[in-house]
PDB file of N, CA and C in Angstrom:
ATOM      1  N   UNK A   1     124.563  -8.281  41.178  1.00  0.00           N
ATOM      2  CA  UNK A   1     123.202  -7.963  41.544  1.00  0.00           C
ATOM      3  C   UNK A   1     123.195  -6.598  42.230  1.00  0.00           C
ATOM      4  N   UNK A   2     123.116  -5.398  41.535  1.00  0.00           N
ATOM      5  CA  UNK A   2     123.138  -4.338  41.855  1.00  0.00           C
ATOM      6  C   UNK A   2     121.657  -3.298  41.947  1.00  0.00           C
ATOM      7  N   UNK A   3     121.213  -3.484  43.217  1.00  0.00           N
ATOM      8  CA  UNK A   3     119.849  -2.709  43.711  1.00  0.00           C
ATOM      9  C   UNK A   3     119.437  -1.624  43.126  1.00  0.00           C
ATOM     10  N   UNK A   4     120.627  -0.960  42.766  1.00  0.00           N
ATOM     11  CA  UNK A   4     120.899   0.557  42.279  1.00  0.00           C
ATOM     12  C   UNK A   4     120.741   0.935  41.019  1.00  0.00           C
ATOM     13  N   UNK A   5     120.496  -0.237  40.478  1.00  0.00           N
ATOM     14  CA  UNK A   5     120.764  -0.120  38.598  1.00  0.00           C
ATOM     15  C   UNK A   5     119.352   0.583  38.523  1.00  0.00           C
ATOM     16  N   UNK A   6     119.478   1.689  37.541  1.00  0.00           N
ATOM     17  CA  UNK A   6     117.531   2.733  37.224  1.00  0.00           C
ATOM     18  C   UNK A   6     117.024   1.350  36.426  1.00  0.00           C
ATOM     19  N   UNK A   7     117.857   0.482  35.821  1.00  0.00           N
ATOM     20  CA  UNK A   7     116.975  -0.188  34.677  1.00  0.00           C
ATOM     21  C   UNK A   7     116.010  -1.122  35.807  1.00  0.00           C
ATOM     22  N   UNK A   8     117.263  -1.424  36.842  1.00  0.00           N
ATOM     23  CA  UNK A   8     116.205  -2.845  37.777  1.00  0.00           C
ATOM     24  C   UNK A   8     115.472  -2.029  38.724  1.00  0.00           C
ATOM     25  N   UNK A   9     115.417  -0.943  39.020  1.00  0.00           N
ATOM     26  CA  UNK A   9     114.447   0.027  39.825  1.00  0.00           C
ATOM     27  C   UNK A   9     113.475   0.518  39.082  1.00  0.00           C
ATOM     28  N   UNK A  10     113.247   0.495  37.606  1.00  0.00           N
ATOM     29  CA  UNK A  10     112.296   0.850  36.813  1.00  0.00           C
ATOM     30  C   UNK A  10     111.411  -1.201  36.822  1.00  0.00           C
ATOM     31  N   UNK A  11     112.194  -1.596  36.373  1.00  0.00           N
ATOM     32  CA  UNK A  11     111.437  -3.158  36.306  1.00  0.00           C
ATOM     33  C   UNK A  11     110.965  -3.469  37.409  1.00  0.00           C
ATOM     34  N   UNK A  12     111.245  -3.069  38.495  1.00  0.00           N
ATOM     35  CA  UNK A  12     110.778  -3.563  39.626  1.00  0.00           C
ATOM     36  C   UNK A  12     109.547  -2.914  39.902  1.00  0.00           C
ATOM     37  N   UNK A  13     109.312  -1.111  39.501  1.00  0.00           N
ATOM     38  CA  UNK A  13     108.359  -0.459  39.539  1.00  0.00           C
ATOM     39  C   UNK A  13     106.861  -0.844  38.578  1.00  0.00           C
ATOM     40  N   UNK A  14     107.520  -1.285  37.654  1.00  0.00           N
ATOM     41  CA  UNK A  14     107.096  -2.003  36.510  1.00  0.00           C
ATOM     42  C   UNK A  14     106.158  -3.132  36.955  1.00  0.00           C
ATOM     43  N   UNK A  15     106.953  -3.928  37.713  1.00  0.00           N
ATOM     44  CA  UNK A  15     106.394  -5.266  37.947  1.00  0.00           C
ATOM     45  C   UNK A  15     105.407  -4.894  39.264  1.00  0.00           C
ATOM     46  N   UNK A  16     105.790  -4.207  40.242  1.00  0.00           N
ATOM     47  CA  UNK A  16     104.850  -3.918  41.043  1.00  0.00           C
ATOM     48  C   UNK A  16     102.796  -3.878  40.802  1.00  0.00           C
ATOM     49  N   UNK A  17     103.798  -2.609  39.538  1.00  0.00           N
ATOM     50  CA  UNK A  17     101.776  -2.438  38.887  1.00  0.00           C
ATOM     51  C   UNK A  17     101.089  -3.194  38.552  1.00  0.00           C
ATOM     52  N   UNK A  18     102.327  -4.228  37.652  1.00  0.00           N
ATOM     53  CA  UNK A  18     101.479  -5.800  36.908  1.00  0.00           C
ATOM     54  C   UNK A  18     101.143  -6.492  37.619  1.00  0.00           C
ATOM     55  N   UNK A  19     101.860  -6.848  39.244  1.00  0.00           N
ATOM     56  CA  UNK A  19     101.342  -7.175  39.810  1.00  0.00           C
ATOM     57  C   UNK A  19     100.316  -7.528  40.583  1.00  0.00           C
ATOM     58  N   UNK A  20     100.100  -5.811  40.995  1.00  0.00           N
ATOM     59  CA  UNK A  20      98.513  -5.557  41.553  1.00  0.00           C
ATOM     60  C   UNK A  20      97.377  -5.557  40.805  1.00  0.00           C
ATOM     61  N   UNK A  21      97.719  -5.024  39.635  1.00  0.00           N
ATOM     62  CA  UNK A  21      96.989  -5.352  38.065  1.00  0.00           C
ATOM     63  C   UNK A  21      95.957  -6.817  38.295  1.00  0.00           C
ATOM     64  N   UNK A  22      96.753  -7.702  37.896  1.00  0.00           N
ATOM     65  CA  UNK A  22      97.021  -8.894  37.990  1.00  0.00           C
ATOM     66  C   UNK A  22      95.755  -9.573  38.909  1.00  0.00           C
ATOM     67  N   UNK A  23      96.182  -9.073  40.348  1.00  0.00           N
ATOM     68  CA  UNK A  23      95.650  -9.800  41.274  1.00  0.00           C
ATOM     69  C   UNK A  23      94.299  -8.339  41.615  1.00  0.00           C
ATOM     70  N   UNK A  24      94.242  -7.629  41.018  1.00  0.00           N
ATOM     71  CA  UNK A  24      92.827  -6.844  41.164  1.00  0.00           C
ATOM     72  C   UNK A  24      91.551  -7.201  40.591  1.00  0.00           C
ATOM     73  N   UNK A  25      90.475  -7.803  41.288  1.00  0.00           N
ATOM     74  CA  UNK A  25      89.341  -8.288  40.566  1.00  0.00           C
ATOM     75  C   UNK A  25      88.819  -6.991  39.896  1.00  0.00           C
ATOM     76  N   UNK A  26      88.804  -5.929  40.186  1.00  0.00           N
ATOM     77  CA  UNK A  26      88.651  -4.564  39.589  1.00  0.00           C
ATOM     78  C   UNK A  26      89.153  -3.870  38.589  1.00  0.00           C
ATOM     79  N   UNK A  27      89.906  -4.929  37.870  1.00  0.00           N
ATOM     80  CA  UNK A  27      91.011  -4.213  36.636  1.00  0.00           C
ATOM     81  C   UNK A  27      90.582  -4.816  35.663  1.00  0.00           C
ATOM     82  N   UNK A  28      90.325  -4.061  34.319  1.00  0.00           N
ATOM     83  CA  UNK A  28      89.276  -4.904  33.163  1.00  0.00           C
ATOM     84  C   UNK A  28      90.860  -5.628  32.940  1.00  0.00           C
ATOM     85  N   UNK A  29      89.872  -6.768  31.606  1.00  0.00           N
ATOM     86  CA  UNK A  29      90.523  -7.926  31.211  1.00  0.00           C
ATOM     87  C   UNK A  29      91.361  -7.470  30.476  1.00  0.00           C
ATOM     88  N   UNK A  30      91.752  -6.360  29.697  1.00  0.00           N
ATOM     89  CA  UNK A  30      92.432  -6.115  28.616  1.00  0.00           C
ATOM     90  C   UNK A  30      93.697  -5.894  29.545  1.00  0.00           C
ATOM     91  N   UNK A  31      93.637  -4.699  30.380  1.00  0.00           N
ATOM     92  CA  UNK A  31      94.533  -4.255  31.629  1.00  0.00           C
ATOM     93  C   UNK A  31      95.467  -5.500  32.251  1.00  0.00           C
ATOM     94  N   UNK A  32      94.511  -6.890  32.531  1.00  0.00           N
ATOM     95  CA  UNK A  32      95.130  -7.692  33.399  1.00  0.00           C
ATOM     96  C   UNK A  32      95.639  -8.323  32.661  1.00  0.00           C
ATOM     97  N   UNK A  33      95.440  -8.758  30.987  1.00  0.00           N
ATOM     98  CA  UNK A  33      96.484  -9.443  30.216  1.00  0.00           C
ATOM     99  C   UNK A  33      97.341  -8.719  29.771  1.00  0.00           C
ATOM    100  N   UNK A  34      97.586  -7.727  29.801  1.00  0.00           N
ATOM    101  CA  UNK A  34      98.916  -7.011  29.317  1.00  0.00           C
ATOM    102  C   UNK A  34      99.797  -6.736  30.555  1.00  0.00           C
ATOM    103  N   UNK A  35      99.029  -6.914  31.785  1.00  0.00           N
ATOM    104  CA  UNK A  35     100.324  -7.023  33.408  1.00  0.00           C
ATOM    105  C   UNK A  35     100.967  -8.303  32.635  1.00  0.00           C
ATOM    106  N   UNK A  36     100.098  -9.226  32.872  1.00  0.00           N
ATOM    107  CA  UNK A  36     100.311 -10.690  32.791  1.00  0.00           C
ATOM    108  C   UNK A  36     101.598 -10.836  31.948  1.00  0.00           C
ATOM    109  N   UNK A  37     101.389 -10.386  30.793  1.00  0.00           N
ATOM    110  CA  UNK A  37     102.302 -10.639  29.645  1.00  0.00           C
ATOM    111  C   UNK A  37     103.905  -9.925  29.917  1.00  0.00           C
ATOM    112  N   UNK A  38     103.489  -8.700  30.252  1.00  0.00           N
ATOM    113  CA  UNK A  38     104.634  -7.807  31.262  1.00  0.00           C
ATOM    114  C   UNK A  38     105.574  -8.917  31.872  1.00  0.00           C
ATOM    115  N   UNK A  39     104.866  -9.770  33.075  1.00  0.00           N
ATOM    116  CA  UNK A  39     105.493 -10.314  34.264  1.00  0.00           C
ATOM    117  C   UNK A  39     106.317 -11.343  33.490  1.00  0.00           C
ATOM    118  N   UNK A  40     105.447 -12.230  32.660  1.00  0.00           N
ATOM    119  CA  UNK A  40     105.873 -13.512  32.108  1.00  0.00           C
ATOM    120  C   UNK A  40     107.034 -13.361  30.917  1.00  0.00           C
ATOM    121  N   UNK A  41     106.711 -12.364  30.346  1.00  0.00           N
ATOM    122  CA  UNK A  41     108.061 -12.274  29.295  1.00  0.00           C
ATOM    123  C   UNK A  41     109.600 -11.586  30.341  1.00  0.00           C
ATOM    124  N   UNK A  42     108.421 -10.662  31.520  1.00  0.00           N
ATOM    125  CA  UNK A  42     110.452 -10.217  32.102  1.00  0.00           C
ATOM    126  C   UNK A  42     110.726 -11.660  32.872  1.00  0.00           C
ATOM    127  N   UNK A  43     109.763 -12.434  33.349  1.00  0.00           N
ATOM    128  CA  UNK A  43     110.092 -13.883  34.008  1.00  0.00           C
ATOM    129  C   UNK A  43     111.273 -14.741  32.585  1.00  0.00           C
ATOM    130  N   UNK A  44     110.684 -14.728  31.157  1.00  0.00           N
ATOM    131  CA  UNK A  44     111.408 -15.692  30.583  1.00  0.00           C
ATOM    132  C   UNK A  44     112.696 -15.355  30.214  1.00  0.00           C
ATOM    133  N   UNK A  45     112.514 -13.537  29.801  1.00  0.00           N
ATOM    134  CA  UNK A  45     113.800 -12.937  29.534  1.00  0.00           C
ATOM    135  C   UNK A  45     115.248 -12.293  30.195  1.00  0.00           C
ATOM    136  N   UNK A  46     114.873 -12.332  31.737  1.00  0.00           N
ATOM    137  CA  UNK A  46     115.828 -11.920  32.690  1.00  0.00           C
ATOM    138  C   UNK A  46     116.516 -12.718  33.292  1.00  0.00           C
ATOM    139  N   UNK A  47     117.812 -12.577  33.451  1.00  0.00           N
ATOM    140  CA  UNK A  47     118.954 -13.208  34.074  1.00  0.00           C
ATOM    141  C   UNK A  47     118.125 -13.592  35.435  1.00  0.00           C
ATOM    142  N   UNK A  48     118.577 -14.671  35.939  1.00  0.00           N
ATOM    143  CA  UNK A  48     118.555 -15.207  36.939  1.00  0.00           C
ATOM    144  C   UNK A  48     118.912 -14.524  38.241  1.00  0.00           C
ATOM    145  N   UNK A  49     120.159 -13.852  37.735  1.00  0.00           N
ATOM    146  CA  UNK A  49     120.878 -13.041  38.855  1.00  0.00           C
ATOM    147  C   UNK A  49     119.655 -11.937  39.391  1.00  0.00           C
ATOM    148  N   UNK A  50     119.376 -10.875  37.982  1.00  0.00           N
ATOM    149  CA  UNK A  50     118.488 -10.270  37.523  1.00  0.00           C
ATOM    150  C   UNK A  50     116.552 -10.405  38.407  1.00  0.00           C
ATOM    151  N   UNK A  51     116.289 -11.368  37.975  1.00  0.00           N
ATOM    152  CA  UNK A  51     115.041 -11.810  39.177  1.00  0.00           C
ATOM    153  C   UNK A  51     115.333 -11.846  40.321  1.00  0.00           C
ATOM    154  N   UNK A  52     116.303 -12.349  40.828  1.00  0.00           N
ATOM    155  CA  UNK A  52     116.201 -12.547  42.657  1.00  0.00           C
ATOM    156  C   UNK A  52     116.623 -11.296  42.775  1.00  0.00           C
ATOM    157  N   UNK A  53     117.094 -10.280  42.133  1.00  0.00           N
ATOM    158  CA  UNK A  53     117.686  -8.593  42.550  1.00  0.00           C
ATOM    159  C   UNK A  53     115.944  -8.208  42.995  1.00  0.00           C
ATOM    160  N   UNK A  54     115.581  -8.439  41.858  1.00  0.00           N
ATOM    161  CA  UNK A  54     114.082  -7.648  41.748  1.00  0.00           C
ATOM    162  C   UNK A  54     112.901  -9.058  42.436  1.00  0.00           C
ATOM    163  N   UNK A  55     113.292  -9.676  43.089  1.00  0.00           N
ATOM    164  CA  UNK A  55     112.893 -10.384  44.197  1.00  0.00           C
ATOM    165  C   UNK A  55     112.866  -9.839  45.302  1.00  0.00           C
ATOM    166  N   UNK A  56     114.301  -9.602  45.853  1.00  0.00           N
ATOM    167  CA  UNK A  56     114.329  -9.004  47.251  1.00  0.00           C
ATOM    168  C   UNK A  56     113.923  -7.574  47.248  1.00  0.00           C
ATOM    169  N   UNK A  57     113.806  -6.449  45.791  1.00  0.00           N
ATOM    170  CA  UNK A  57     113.297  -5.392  45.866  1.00  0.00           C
ATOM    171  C   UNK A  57     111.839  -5.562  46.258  1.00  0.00           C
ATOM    172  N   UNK A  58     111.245  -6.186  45.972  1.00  0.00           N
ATOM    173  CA  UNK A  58     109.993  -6.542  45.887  1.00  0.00           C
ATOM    174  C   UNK A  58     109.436  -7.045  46.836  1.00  0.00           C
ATOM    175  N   UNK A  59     110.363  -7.612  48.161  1.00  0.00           N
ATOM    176  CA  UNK A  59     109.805  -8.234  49.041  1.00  0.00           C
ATOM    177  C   UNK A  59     110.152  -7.076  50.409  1.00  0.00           C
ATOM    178  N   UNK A  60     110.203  -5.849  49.729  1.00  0.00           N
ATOM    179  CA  UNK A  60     110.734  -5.247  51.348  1.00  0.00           C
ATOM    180  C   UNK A  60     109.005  -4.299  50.691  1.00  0.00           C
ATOM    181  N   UNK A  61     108.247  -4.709  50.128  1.00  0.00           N
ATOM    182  CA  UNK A  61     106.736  -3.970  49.758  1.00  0.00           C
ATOM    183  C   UNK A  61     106.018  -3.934  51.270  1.00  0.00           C
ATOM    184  N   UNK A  62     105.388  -3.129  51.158  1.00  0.00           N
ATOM    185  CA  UNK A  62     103.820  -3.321  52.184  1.00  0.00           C
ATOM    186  C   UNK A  62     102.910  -4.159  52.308  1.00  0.00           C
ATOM    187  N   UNK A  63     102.847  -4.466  50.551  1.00  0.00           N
ATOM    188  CA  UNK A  63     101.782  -5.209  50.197  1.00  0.00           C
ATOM    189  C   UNK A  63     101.992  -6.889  49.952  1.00  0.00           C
ATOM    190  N   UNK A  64     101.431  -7.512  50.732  1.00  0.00           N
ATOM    191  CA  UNK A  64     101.654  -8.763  50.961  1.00  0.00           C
ATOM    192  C   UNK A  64     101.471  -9.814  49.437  1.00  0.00           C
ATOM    193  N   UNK A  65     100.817  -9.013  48.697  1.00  0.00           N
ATOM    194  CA  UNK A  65     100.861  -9.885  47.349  1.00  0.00           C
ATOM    195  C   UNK A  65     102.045  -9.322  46.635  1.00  0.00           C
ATOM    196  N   UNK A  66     102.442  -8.574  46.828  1.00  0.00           N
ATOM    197  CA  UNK A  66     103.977  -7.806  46.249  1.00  0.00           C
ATOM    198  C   UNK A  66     105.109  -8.596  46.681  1.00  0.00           C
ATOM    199  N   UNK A  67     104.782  -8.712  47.881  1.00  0.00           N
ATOM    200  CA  UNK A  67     105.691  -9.482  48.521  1.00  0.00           C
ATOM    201  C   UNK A  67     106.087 -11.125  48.328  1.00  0.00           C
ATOM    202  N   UNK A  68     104.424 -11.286  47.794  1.00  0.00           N
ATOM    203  CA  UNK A  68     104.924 -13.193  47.729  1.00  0.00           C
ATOM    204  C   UNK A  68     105.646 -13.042  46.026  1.00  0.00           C
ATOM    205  N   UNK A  69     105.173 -12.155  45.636  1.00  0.00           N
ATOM    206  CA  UNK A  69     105.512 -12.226  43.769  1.00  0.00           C
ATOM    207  C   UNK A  69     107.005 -12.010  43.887  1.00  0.00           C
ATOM    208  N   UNK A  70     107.993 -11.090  44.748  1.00  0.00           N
ATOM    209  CA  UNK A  70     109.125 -10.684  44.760  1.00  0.00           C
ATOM    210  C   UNK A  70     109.571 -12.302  45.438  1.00  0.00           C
ATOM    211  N   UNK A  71     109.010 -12.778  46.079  1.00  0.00           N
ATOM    212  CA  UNK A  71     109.664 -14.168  47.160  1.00  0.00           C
ATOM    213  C   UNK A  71     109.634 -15.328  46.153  1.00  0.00           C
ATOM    214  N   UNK A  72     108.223 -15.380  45.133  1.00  0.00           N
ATOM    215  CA  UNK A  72     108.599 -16.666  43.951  1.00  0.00           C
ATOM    216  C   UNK A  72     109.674 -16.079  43.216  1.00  0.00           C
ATOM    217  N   UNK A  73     110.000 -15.053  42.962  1.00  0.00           N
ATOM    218  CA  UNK A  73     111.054 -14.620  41.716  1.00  0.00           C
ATOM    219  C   UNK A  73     112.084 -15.408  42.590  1.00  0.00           C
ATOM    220  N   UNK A  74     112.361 -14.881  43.420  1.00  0.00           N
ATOM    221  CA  UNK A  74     113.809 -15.351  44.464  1.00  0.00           C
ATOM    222  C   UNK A  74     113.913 -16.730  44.620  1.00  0.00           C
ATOM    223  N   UNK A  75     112.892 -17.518  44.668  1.00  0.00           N
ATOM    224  CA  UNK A  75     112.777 -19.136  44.974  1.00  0.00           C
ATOM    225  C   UNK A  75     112.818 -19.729  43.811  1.00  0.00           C
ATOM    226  N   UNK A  76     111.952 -19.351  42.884  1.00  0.00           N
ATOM    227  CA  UNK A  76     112.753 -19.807  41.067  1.00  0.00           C
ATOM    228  C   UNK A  76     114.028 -19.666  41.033  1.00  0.00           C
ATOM    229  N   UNK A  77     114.938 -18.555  41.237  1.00  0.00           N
ATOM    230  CA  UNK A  77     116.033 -18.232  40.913  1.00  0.00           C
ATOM    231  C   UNK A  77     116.929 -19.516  41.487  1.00  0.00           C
ATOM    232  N   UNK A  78     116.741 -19.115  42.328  1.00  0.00           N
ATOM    233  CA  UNK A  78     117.324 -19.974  43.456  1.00  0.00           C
ATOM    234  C   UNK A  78     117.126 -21.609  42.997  1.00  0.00           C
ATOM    235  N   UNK A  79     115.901 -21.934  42.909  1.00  0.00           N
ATOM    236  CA  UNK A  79     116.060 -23.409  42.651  1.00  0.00           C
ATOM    237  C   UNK A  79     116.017 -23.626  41.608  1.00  0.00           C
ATOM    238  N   UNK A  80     116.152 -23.013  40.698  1.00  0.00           N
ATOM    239  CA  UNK A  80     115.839 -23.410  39.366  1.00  0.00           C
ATOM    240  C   UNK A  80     117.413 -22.939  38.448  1.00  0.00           C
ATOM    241  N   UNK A  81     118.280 -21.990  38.777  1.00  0.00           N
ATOM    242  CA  UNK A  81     118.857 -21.400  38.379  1.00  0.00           C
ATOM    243  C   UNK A  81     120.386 -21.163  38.826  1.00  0.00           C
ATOM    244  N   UNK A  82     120.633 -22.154  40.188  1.00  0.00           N
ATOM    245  CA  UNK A  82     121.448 -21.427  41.633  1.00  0.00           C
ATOM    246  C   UNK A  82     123.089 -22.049  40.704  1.00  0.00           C
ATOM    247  N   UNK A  83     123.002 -22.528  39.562  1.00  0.00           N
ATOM    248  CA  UNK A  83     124.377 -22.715  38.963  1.00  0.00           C
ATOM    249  C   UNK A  83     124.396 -21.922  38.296  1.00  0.00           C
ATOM    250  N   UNK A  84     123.884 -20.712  38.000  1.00  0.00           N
ATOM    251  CA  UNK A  84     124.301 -20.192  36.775  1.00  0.00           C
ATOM    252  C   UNK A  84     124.855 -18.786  37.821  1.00  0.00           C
ATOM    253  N   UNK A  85     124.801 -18.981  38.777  1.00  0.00           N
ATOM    254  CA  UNK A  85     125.041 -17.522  39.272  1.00  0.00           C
ATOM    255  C   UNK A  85     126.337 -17.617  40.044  1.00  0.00           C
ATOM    256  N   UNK A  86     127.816 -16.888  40.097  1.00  0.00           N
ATOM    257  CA  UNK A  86     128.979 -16.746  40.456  1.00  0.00           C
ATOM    258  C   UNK A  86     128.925 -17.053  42.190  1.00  0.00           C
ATOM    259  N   UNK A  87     130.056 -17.108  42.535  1.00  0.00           N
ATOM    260  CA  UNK A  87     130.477 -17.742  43.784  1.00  0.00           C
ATOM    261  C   UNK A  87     129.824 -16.583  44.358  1.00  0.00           C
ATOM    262  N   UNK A  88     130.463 -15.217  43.902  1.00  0.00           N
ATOM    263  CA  UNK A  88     129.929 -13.908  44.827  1.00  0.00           C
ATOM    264  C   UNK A  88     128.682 -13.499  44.842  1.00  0.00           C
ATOM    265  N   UNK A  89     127.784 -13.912  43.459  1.00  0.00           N
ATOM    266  CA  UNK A  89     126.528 -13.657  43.402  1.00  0.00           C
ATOM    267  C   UNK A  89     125.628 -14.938  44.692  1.00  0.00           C
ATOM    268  N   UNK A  90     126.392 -16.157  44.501  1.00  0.00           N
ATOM    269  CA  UNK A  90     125.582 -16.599  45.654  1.00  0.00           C
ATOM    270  C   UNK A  90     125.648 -16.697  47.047  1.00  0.00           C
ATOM    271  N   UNK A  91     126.888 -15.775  47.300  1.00  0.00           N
ATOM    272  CA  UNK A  91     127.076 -15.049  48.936  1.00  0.00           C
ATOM    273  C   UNK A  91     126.404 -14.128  48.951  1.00  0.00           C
ATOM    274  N   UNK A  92     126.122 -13.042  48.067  1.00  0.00           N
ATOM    275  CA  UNK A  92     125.386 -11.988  47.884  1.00  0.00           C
ATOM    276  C   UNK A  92     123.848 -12.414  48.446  1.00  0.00           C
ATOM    277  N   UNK A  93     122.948 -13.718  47.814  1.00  0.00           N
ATOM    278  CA  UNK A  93     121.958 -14.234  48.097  1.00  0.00           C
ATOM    279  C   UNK A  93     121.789 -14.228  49.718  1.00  0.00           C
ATOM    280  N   UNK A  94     123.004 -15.447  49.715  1.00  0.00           N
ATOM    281  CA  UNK A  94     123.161 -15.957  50.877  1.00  0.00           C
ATOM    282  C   UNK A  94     123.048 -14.597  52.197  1.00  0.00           C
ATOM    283  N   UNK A  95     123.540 -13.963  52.298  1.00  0.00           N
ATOM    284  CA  UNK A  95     123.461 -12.576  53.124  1.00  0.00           C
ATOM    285  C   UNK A  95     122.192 -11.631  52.929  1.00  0.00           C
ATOM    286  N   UNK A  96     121.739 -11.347  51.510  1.00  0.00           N
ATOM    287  CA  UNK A  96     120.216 -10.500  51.692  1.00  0.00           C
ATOM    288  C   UNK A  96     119.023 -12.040  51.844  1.00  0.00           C
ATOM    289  N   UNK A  97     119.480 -12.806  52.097  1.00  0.00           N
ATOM    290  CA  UNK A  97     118.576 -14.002  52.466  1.00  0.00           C
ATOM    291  C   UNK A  97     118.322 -13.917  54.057  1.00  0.00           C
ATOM    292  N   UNK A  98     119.573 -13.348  54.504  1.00  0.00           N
ATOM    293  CA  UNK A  98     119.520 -13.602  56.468  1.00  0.00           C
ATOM    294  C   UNK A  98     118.969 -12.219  56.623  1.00  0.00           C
ATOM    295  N   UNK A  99     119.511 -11.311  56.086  1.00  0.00           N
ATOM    296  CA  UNK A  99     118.480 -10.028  56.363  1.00  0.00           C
ATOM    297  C   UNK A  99     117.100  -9.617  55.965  1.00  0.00           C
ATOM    298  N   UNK A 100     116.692 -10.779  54.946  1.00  0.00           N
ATOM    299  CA  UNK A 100     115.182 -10.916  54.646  1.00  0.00           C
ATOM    300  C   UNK A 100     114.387 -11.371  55.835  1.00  0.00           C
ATOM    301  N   UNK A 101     115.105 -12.611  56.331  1.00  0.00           N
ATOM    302  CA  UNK A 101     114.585 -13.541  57.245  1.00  0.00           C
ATOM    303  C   UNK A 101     114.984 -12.722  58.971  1.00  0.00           C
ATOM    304  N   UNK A 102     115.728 -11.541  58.824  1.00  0.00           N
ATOM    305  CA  UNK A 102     115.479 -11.026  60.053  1.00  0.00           C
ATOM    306  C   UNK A 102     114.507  -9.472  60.314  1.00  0.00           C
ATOM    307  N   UNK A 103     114.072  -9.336  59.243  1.00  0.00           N
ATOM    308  CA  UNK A 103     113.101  -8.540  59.087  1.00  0.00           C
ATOM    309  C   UNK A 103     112.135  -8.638  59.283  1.00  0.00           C
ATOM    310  N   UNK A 104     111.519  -9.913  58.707  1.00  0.00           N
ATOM    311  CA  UNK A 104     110.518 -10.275  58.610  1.00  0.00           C
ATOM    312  C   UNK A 104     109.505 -11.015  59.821  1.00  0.00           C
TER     313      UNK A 104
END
């Protein structure tokens, strides 16, 4: 789970917009189904590992709806997924989990 990767710093930038997209009563309908579709296909198609990276990117936002969207990626992962990810990937969790929770 590498923060640094341009591909997961572009998806994350990515998902940000769909996000706000998304949750903007001000964004025509065409706009908010193509966030939508954005979020839900990188939701079906990305590694597990992959979402909770761009979870915790997502949860160090300003914006408090940014923030819960980066916190479900991480809590799917996590409960839905927490065997598929290596001993080190889930110390990795385990540690940006205590520095989430001391930030916050």
């Amino acid at each position: 789970m590498n923060s640094n990767d341009p591909a997961l710093a572009n998806a994350a930038e990515l998902l940000v917009k769909s996000v706000q997209v998304i949750l903007d009563p001000g964004s025509l309908a065409s706009s908010r189904a193509e966030a939508q579709k954005y979020y839900d296909n990188l939701q079906a198609t990305a590694q597990p590992q992959e979402l909770c990276t761009l979870g915790f990117m997502l949860s160090t936002s300003q914006s408090p709806i940014v923030v819960h969207a980066g916190l479900q990626f991480i809590k799917n992962s996590v409960c839905y997924s927490w065997n598929k990810f290596t001993e080190e990937q889930r110390a990795s969790v385990k540690v940006l989990r205590r520095v989430l929770y001391e930030i916050s």
